[in-house]
PDB file of N, CA and C in Angstrom:
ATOM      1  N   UNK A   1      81.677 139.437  61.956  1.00  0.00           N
ATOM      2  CA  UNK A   1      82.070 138.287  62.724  1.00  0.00           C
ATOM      3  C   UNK A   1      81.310 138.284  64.039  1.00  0.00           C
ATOM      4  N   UNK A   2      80.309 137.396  64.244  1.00  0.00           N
ATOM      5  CA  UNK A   2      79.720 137.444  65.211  1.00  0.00           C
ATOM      6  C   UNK A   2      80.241 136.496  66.342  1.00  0.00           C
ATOM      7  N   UNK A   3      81.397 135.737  65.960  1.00  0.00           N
ATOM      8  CA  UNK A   3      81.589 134.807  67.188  1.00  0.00           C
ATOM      9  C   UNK A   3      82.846 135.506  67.890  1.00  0.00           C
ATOM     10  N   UNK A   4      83.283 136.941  67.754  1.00  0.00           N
ATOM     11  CA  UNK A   4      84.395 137.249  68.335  1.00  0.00           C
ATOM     12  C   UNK A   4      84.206 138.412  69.115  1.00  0.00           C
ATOM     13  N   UNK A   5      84.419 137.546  70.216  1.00  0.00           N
ATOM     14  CA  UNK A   5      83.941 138.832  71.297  1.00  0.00           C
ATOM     15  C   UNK A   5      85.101 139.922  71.829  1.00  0.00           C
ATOM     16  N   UNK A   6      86.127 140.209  71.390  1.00  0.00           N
ATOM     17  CA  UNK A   6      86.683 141.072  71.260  1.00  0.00           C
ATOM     18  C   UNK A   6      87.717 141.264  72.503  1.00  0.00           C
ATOM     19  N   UNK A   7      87.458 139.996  72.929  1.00  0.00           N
ATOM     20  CA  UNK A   7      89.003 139.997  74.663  1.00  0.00           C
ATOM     21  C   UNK A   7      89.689 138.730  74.115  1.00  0.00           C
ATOM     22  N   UNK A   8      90.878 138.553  74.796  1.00  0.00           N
ATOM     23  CA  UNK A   8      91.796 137.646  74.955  1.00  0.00           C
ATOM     24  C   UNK A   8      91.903 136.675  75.895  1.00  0.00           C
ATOM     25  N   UNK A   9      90.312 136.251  76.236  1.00  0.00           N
ATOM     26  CA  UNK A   9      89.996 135.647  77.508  1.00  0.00           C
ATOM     27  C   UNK A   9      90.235 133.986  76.819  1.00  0.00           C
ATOM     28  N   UNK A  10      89.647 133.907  76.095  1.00  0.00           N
ATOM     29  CA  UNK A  10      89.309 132.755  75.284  1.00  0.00           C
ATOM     30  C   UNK A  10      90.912 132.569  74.919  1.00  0.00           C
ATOM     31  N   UNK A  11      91.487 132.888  73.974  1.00  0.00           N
ATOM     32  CA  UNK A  11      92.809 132.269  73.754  1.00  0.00           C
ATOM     33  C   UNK A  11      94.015 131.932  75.248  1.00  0.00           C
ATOM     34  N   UNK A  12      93.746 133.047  75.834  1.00  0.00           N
ATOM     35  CA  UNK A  12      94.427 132.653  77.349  1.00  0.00           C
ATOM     36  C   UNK A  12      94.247 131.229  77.752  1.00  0.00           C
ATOM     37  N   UNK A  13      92.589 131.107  77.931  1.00  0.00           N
ATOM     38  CA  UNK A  13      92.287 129.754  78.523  1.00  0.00           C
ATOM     39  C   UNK A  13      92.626 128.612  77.624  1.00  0.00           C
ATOM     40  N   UNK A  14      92.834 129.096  76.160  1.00  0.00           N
ATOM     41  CA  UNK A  14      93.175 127.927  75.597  1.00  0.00           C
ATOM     42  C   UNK A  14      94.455 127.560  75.512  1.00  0.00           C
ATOM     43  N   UNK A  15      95.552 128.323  75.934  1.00  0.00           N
ATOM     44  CA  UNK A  15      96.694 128.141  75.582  1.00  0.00           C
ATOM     45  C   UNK A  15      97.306 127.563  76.914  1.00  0.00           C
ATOM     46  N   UNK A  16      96.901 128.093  77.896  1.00  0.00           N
ATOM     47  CA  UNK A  16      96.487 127.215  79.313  1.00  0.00           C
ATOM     48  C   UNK A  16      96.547 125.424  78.954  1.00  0.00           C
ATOM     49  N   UNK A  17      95.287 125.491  78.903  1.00  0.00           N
ATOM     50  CA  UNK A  17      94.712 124.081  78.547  1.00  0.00           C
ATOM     51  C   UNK A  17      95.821 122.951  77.504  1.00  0.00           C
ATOM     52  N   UNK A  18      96.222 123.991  76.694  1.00  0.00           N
ATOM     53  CA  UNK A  18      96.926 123.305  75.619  1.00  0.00           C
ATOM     54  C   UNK A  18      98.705 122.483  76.389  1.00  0.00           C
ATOM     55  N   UNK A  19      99.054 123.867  76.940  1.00  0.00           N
ATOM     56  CA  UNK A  19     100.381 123.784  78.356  1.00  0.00           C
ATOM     57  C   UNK A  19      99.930 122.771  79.063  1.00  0.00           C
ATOM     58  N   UNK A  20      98.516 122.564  79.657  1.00  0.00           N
ATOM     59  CA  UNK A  20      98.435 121.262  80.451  1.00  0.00           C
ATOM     60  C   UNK A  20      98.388 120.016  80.294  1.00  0.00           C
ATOM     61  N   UNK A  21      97.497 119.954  78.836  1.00  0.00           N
ATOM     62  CA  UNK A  21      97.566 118.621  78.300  1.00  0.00           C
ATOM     63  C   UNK A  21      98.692 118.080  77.926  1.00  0.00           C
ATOM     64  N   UNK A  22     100.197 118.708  77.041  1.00  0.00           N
ATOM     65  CA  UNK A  22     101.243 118.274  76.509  1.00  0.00           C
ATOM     66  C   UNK A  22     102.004 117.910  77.825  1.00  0.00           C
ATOM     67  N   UNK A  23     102.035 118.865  79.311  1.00  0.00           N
ATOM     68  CA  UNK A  23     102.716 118.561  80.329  1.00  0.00           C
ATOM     69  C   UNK A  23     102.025 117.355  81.114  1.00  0.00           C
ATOM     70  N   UNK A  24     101.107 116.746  80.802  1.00  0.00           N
ATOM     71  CA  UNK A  24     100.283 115.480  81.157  1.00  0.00           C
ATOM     72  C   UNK A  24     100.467 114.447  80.069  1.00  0.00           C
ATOM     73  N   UNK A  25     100.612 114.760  79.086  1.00  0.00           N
ATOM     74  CA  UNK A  25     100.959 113.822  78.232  1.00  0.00           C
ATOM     75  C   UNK A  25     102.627 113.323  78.431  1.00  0.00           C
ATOM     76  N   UNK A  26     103.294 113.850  78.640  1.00  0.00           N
ATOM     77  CA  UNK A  26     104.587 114.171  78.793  1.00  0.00           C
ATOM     78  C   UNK A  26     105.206 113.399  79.586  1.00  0.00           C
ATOM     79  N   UNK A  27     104.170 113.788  81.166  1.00  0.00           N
ATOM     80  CA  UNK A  27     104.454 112.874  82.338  1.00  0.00           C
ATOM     81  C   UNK A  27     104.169 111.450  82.549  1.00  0.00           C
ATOM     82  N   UNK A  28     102.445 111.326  81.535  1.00  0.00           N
ATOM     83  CA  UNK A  28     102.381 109.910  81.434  1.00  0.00           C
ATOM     84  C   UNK A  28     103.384 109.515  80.584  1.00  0.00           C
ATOM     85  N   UNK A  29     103.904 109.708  79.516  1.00  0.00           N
ATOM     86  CA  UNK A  29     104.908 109.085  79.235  1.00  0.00           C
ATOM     87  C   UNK A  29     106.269 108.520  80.032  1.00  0.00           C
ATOM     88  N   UNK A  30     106.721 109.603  80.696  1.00  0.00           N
ATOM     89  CA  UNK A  30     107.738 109.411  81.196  1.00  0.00           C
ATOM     90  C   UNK A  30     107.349 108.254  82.530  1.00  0.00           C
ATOM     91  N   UNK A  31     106.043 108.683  83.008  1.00  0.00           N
ATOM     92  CA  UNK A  31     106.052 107.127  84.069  1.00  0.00           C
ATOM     93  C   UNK A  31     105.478 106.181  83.723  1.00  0.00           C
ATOM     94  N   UNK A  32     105.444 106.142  82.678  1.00  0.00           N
ATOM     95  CA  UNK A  32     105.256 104.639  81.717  1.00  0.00           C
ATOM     96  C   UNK A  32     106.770 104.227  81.368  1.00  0.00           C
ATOM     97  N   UNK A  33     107.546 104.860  80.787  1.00  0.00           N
ATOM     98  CA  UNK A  33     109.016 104.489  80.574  1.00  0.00           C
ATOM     99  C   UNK A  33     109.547 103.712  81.929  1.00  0.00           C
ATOM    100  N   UNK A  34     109.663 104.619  83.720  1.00  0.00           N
ATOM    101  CA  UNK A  34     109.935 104.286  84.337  1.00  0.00           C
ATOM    102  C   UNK A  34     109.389 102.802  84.731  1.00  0.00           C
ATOM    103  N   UNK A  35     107.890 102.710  84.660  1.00  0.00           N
ATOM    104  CA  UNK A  35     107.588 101.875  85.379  1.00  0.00           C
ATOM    105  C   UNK A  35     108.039 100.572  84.433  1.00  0.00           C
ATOM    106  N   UNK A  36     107.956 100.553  83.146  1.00  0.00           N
ATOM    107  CA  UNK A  36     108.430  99.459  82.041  1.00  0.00           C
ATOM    108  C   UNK A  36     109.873  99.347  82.666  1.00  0.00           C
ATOM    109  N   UNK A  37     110.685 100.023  82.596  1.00  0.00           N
ATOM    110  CA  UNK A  37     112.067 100.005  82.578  1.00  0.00           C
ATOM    111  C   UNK A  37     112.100  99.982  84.318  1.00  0.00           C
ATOM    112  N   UNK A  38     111.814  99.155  85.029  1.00  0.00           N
ATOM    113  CA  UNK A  38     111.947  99.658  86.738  1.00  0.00           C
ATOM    114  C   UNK A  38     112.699  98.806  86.895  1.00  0.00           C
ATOM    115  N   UNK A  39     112.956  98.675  88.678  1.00  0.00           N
ATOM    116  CA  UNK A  39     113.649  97.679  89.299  1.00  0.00           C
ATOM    117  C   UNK A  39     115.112  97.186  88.626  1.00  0.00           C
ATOM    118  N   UNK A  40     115.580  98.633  88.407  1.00  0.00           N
ATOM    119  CA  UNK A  40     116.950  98.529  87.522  1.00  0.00           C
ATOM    120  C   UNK A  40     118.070  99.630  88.419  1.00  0.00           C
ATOM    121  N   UNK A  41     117.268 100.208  89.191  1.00  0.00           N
ATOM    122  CA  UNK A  41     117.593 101.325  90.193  1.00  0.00           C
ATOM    123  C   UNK A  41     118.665 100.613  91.129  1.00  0.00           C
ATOM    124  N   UNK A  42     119.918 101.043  91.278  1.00  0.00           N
ATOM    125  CA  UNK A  42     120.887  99.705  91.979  1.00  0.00           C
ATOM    126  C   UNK A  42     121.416  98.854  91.927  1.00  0.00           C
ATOM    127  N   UNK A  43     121.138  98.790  90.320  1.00  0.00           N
ATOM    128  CA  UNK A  43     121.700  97.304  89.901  1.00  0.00           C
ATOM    129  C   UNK A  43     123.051  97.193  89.295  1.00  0.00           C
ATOM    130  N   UNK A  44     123.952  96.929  89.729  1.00  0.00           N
ATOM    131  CA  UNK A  44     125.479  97.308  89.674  1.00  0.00           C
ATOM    132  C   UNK A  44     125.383  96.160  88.178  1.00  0.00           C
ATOM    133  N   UNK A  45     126.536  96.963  87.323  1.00  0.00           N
ATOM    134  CA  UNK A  45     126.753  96.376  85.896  1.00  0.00           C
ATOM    135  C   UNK A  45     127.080  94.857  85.938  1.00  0.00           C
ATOM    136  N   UNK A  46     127.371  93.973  85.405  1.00  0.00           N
ATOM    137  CA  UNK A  46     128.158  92.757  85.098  1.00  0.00           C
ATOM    138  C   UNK A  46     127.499  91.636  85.608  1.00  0.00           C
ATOM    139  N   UNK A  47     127.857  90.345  84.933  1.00  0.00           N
ATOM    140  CA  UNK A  47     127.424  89.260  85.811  1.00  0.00           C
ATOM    141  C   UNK A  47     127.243  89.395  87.297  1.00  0.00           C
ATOM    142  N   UNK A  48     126.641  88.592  87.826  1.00  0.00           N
ATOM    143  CA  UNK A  48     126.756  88.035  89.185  1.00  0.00           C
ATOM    144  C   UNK A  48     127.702  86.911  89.452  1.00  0.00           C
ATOM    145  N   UNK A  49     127.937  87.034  90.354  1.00  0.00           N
ATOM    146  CA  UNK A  49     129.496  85.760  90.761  1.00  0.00           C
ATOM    147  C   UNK A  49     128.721  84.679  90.691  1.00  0.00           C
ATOM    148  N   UNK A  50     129.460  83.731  89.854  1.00  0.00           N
ATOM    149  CA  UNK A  50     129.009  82.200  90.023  1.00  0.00           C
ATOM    150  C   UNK A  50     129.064  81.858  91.732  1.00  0.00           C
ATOM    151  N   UNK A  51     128.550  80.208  91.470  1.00  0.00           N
ATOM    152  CA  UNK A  51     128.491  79.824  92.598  1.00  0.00           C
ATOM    153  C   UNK A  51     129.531  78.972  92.566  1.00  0.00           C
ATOM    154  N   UNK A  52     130.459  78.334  91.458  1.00  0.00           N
ATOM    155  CA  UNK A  52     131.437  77.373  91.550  1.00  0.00           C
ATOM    156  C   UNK A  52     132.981  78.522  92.344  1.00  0.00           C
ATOM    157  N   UNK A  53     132.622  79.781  92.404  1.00  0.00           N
ATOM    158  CA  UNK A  53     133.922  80.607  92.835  1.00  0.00           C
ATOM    159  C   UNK A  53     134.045  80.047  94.153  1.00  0.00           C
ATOM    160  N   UNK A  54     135.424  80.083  94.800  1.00  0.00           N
ATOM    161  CA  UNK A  54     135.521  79.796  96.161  1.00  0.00           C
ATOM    162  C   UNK A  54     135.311  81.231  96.296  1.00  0.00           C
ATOM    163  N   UNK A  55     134.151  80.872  98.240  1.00  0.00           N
ATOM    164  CA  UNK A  55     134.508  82.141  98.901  1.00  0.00           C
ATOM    165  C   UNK A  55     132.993  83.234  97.799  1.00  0.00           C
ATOM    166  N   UNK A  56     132.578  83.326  97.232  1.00  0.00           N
ATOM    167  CA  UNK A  56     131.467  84.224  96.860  1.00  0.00           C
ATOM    168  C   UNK A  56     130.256  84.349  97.721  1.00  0.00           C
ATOM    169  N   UNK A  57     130.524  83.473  98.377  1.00  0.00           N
ATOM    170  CA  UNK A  57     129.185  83.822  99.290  1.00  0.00           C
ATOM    171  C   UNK A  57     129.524  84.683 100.568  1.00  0.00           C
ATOM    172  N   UNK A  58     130.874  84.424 100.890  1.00  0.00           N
ATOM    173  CA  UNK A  58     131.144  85.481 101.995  1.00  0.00           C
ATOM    174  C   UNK A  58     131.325  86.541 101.595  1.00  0.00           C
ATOM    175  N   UNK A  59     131.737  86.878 100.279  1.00  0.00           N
ATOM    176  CA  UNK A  59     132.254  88.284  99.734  1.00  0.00           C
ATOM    177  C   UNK A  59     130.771  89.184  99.797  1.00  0.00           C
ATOM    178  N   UNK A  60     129.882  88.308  99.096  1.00  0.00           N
ATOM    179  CA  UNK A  60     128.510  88.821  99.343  1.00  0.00           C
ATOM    180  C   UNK A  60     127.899  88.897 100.825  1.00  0.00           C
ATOM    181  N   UNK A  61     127.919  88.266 101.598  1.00  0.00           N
ATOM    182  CA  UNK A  61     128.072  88.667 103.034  1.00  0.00           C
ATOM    183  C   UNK A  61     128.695  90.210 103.625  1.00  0.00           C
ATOM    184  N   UNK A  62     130.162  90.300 103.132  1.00  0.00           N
ATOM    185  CA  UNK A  62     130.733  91.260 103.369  1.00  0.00           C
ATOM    186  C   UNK A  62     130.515  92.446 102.654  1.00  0.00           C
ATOM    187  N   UNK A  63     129.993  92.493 101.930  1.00  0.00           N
ATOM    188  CA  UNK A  63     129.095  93.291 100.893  1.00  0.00           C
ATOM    189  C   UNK A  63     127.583  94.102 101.679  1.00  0.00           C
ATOM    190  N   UNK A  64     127.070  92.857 102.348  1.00  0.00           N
ATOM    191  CA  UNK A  64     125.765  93.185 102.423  1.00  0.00           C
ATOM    192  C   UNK A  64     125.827  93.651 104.330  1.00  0.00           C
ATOM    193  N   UNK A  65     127.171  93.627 104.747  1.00  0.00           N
ATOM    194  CA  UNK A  65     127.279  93.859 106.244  1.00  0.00           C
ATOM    195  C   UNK A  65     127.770  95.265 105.950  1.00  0.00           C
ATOM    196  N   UNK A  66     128.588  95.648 104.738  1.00  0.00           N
ATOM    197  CA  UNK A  66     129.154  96.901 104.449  1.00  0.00           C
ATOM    198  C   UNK A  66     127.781  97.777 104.194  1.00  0.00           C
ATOM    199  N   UNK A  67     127.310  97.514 103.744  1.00  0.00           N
ATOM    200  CA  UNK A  67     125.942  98.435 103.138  1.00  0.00           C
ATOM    201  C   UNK A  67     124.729  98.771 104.548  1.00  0.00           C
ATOM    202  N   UNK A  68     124.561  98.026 105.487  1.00  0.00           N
ATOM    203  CA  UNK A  68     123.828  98.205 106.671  1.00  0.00           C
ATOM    204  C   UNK A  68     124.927  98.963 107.229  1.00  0.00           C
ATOM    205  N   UNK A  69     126.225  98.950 107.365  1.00  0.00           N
ATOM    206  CA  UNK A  69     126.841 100.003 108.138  1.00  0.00           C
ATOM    207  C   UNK A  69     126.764 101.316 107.700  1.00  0.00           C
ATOM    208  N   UNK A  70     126.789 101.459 106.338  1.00  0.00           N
ATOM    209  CA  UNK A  70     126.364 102.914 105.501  1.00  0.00           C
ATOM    210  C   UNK A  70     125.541 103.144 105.708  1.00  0.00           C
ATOM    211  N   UNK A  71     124.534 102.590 106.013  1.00  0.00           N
ATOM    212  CA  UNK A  71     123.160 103.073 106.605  1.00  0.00           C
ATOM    213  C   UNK A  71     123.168 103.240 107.552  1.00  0.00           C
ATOM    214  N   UNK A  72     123.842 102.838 108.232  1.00  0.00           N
ATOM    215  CA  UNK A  72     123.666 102.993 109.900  1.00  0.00           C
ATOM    216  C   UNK A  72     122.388 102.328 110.511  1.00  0.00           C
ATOM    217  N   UNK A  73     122.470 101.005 110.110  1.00  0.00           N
ATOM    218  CA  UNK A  73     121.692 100.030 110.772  1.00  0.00           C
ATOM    219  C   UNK A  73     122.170  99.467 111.919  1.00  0.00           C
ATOM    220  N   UNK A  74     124.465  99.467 111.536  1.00  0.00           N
ATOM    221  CA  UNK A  74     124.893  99.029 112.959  1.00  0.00           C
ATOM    222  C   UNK A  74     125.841  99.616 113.255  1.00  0.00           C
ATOM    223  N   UNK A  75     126.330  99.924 113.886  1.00  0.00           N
ATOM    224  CA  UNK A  75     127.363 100.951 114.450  1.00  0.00           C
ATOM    225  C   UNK A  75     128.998  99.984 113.970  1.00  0.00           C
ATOM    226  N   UNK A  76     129.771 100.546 114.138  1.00  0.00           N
ATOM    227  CA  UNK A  76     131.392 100.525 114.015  1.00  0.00           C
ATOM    228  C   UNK A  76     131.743  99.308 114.620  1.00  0.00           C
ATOM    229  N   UNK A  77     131.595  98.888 115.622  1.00  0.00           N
ATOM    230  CA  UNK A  77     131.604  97.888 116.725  1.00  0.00           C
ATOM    231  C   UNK A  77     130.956  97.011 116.163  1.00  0.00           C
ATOM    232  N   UNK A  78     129.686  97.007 116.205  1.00  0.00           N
ATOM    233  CA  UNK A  78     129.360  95.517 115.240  1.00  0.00           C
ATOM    234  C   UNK A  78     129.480  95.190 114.130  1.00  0.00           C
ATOM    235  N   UNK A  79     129.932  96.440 113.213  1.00  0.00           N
ATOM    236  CA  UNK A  79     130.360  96.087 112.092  1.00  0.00           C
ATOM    237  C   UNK A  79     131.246  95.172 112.017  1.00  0.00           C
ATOM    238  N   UNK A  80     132.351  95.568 112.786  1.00  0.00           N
ATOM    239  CA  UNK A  80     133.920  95.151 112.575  1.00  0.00           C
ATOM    240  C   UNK A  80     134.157  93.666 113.463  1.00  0.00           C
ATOM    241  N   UNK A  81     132.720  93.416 114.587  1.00  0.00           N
ATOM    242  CA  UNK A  81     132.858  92.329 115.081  1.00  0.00           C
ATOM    243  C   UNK A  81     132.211  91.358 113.571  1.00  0.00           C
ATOM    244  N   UNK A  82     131.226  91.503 113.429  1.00  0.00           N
ATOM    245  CA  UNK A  82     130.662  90.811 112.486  1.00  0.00           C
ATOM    246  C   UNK A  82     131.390  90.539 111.242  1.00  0.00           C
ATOM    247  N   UNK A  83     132.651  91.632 110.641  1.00  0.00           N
ATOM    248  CA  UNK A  83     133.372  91.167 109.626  1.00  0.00           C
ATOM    249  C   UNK A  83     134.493  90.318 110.043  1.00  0.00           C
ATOM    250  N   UNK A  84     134.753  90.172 111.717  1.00  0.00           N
ATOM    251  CA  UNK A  84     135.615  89.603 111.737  1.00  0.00           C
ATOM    252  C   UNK A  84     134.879  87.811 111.437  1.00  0.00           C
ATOM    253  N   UNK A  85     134.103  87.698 112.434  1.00  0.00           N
ATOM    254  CA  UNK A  85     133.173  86.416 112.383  1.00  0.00           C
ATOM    255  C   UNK A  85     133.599  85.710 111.189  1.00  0.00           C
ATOM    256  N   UNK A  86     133.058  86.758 109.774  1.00  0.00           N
ATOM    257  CA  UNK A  86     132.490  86.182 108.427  1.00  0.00           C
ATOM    258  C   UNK A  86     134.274  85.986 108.132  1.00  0.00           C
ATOM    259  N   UNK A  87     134.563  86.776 107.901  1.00  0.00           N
ATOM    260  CA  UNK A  87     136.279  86.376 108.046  1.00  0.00           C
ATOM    261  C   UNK A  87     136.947  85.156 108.174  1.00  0.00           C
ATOM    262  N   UNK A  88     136.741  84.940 109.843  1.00  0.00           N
ATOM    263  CA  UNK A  88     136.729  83.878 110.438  1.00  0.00           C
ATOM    264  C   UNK A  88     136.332  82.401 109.431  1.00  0.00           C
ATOM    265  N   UNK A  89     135.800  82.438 109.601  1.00  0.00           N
ATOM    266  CA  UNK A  89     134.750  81.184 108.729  1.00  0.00           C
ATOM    267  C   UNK A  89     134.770  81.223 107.206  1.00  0.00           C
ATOM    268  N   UNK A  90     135.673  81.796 106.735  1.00  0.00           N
ATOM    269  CA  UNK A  90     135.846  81.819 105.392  1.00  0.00           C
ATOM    270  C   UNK A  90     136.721  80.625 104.785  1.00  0.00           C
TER     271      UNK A  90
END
């Protein structure tokens, strides 16, 4: 056998190579799934509220003033002024 040079250099590197390609194959898959399947991240189950409901547009208001306070976009104080407002005007 003249093509066997008698180390384990060669199968190392190939089994290497082989680990990298399936873990690249793997990953393109998986961010092909994500990117097909995206913009689903957040998206709370069920219809969306009609528009004939009384009052859905403030609920969504109060929704979307609750979520900047979890973030801390506005402090306690303007939260609670601002829910009173939307309140108000309901």
């Amino acid at each position: 056998m003249m093509w066997y040079d008698g180390g384990w250099s060669g199968w190392f590197f190939m089994a290497v190579f082989m680990v990298l390609f399936w873990a690249l194959v793997i990953a393109g898959i998986v961010s092909l799934v994500r990117y097909l399947g995206g913009g689903r991240h957040g998206h709370q189950g069920g219809p969306p509220p009609s528009s004939s409901e009384p009052g859905w547009g403030s609920r969504r208001a109060e929704d979307l003033l609750a979520e900047r306070f979890a973030r801390g976009e506005i402090d306690e104080d303007e939260y609670k002024r601002r829910l009173a407002v939307l309140r108000e005007h309901r």
